[in-house]
N, C-alpha and C. Protein backbone atom coordinates (compact mmCIF):
# COMPACT_ATOMS: atom_id res chain seq x y z
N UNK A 1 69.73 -31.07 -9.85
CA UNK A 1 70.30 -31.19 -8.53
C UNK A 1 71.27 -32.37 -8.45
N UNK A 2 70.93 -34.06 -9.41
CA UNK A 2 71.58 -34.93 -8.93
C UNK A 2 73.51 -34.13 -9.82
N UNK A 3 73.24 -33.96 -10.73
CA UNK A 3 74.03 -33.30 -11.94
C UNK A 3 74.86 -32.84 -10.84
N UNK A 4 74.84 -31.56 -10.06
CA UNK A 4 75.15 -30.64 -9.50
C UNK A 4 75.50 -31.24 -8.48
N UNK A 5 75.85 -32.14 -7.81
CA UNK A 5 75.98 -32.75 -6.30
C UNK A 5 77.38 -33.68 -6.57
N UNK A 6 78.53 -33.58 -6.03
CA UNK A 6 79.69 -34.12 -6.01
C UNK A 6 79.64 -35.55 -5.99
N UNK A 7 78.53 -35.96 -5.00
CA UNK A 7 78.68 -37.72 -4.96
C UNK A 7 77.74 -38.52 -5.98
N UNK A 8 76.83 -37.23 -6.45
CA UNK A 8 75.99 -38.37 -7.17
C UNK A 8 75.80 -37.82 -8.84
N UNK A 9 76.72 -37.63 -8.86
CA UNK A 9 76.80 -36.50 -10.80
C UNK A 9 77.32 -37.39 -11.20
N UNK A 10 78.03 -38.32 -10.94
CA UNK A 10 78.27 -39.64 -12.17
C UNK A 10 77.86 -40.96 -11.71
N UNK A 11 76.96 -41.31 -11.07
CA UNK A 11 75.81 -41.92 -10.68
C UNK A 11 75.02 -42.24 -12.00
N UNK A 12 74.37 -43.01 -12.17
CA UNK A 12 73.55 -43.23 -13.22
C UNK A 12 71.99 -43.21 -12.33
N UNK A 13 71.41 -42.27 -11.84
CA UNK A 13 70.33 -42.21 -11.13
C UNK A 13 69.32 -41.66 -12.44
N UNK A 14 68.14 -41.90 -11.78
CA UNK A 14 67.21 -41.85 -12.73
C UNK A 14 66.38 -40.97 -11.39
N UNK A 15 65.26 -40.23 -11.78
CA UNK A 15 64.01 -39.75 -10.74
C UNK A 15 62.53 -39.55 -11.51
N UNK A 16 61.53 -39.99 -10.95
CA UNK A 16 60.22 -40.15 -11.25
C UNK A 16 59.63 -39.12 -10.45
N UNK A 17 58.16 -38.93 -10.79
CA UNK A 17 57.56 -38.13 -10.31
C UNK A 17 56.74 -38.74 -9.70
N UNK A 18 55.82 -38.50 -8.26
CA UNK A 18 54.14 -39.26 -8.21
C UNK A 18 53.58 -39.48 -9.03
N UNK A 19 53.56 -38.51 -10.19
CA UNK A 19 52.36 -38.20 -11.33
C UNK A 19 53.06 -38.96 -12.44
N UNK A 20 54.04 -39.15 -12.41
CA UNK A 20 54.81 -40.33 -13.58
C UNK A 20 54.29 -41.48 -13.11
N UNK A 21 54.92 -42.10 -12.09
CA UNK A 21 54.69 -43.00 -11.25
C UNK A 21 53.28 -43.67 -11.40
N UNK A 22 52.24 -42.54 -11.01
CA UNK A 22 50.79 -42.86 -11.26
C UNK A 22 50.48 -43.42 -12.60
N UNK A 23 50.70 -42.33 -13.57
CA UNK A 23 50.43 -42.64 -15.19
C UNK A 23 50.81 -44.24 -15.95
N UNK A 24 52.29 -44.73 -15.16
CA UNK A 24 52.47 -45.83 -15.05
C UNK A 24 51.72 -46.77 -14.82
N UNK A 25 51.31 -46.72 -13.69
CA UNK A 25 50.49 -47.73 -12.97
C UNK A 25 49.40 -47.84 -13.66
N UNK A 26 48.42 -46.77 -13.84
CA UNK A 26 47.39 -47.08 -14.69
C UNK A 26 47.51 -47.56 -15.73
N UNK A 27 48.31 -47.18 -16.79
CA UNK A 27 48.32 -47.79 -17.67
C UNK A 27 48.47 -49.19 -17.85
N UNK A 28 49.69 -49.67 -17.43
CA UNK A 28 49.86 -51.09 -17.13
C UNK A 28 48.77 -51.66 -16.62
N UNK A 29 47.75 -51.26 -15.84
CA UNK A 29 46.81 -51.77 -14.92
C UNK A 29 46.08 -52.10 -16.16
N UNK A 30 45.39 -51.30 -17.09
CA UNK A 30 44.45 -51.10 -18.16
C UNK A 30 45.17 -52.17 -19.10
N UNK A 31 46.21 -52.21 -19.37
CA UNK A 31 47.14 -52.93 -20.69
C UNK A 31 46.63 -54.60 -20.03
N UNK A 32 47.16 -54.71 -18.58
CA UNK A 32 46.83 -56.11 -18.34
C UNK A 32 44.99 -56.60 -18.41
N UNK A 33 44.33 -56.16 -18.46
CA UNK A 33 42.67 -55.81 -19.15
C UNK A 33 42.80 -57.43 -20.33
N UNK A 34 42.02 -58.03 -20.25
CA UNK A 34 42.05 -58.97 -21.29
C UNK A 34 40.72 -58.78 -22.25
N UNK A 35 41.00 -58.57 -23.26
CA UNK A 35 40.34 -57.89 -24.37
C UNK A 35 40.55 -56.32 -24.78
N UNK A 36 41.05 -55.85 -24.15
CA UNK A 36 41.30 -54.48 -24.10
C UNK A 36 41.32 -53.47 -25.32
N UNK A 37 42.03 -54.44 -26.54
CA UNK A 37 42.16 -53.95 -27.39
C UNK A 37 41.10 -54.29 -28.70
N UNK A 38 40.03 -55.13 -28.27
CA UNK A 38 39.09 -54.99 -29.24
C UNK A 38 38.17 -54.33 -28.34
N UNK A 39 38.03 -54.37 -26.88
CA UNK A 39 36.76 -53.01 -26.29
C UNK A 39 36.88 -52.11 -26.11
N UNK A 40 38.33 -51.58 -26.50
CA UNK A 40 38.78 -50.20 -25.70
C UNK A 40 38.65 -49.60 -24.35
N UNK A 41 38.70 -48.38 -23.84
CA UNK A 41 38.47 -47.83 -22.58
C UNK A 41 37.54 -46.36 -22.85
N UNK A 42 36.88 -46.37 -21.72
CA UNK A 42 36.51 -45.32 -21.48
C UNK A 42 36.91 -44.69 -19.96
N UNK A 43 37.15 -43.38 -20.31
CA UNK A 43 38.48 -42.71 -19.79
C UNK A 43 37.25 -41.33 -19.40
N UNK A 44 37.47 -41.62 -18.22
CA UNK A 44 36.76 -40.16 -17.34
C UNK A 44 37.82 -39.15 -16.67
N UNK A 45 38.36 -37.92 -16.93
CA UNK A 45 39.34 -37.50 -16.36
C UNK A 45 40.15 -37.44 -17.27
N UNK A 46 40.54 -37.13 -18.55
CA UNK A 46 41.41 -36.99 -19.63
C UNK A 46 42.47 -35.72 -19.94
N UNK A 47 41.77 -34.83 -18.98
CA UNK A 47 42.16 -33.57 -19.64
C UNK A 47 42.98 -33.03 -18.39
N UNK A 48 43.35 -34.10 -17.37
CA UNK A 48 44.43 -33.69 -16.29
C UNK A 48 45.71 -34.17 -16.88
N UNK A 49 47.05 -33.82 -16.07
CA UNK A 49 48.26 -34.09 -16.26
C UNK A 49 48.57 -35.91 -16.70
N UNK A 50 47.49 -36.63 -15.29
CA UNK A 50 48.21 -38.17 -15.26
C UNK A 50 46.85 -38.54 -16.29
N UNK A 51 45.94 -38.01 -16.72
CA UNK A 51 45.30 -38.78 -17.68
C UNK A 51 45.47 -38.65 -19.06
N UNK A 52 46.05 -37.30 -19.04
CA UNK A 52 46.39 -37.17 -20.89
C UNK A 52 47.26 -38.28 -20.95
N UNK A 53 48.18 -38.45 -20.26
CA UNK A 53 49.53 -39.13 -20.34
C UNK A 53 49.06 -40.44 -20.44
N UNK A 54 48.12 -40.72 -19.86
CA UNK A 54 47.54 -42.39 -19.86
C UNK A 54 47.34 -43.14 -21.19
N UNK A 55 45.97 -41.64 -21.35
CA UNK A 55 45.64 -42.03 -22.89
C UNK A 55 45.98 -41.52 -23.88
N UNK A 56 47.25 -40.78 -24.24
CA UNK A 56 48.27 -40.89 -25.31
C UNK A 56 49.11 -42.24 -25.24
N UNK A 57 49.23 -43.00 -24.35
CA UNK A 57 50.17 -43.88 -24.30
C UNK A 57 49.01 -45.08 -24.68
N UNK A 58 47.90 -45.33 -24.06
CA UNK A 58 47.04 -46.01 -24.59
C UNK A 58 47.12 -45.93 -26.21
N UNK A 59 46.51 -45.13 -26.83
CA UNK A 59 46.32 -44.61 -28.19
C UNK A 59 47.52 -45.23 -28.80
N UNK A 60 48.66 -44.56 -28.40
CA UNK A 60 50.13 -45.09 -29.43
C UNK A 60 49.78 -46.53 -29.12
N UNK A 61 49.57 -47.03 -28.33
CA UNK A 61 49.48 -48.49 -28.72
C UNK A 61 48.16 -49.05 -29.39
N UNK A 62 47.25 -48.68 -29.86
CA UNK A 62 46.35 -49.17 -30.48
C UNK A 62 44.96 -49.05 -29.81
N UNK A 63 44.73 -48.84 -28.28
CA UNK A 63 43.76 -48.98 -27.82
C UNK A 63 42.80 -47.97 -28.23
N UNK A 64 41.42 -48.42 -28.56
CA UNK A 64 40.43 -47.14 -28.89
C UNK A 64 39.94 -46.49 -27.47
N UNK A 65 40.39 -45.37 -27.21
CA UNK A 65 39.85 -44.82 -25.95
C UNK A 65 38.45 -43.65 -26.38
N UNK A 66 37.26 -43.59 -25.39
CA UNK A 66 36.41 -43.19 -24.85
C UNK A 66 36.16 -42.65 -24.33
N UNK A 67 36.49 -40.58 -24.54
CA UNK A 67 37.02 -39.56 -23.61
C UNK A 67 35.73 -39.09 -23.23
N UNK A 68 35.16 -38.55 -21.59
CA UNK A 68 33.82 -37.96 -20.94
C UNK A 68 34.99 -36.96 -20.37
N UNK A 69 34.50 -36.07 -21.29
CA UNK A 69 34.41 -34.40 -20.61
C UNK A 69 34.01 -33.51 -20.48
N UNK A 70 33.74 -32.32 -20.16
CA UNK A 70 32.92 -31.69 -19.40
C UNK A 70 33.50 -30.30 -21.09
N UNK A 71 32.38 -29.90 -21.34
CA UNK A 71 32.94 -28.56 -21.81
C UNK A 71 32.86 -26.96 -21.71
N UNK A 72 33.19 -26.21 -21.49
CA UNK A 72 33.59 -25.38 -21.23
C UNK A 72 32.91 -23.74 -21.72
């Protein structure tokens, strides 16, 4: 849409989602954690949109995460 719009197609705009937005926040929230990376996390809720995203981004950085899920 921004692409497609006369005033704002050479704009350098950027757009986020809530669920980006969210995944953000948590993470950073968890990263600022002091010890974090020798206790890891345990992560309830993994297998939604903003939590995979959490803890793949956790993981690439080193953190040992602690997945509770339900199976199926």
């Amino acid at each position: 849409m921004i692409s497609a719009d006369p005033e704002l197609k050479d704009k350098n705009i950027r757009v986020w989602t809530g669920d980006t937005l969210t995944a953000a926040s948590i993470y950073h929230q968890l990263m600022a954690l002091p010890d974090l990376a020798s206790h890891g996390v345990y992560y309830i809720g993994a297998n939604g949109k903003i939590g995979s995203a959490v803890v793949q981004r956790l993981v690439k950085h080193g953190v040992k995460v602690h997945i509770c899920a339900r199976m199926a």
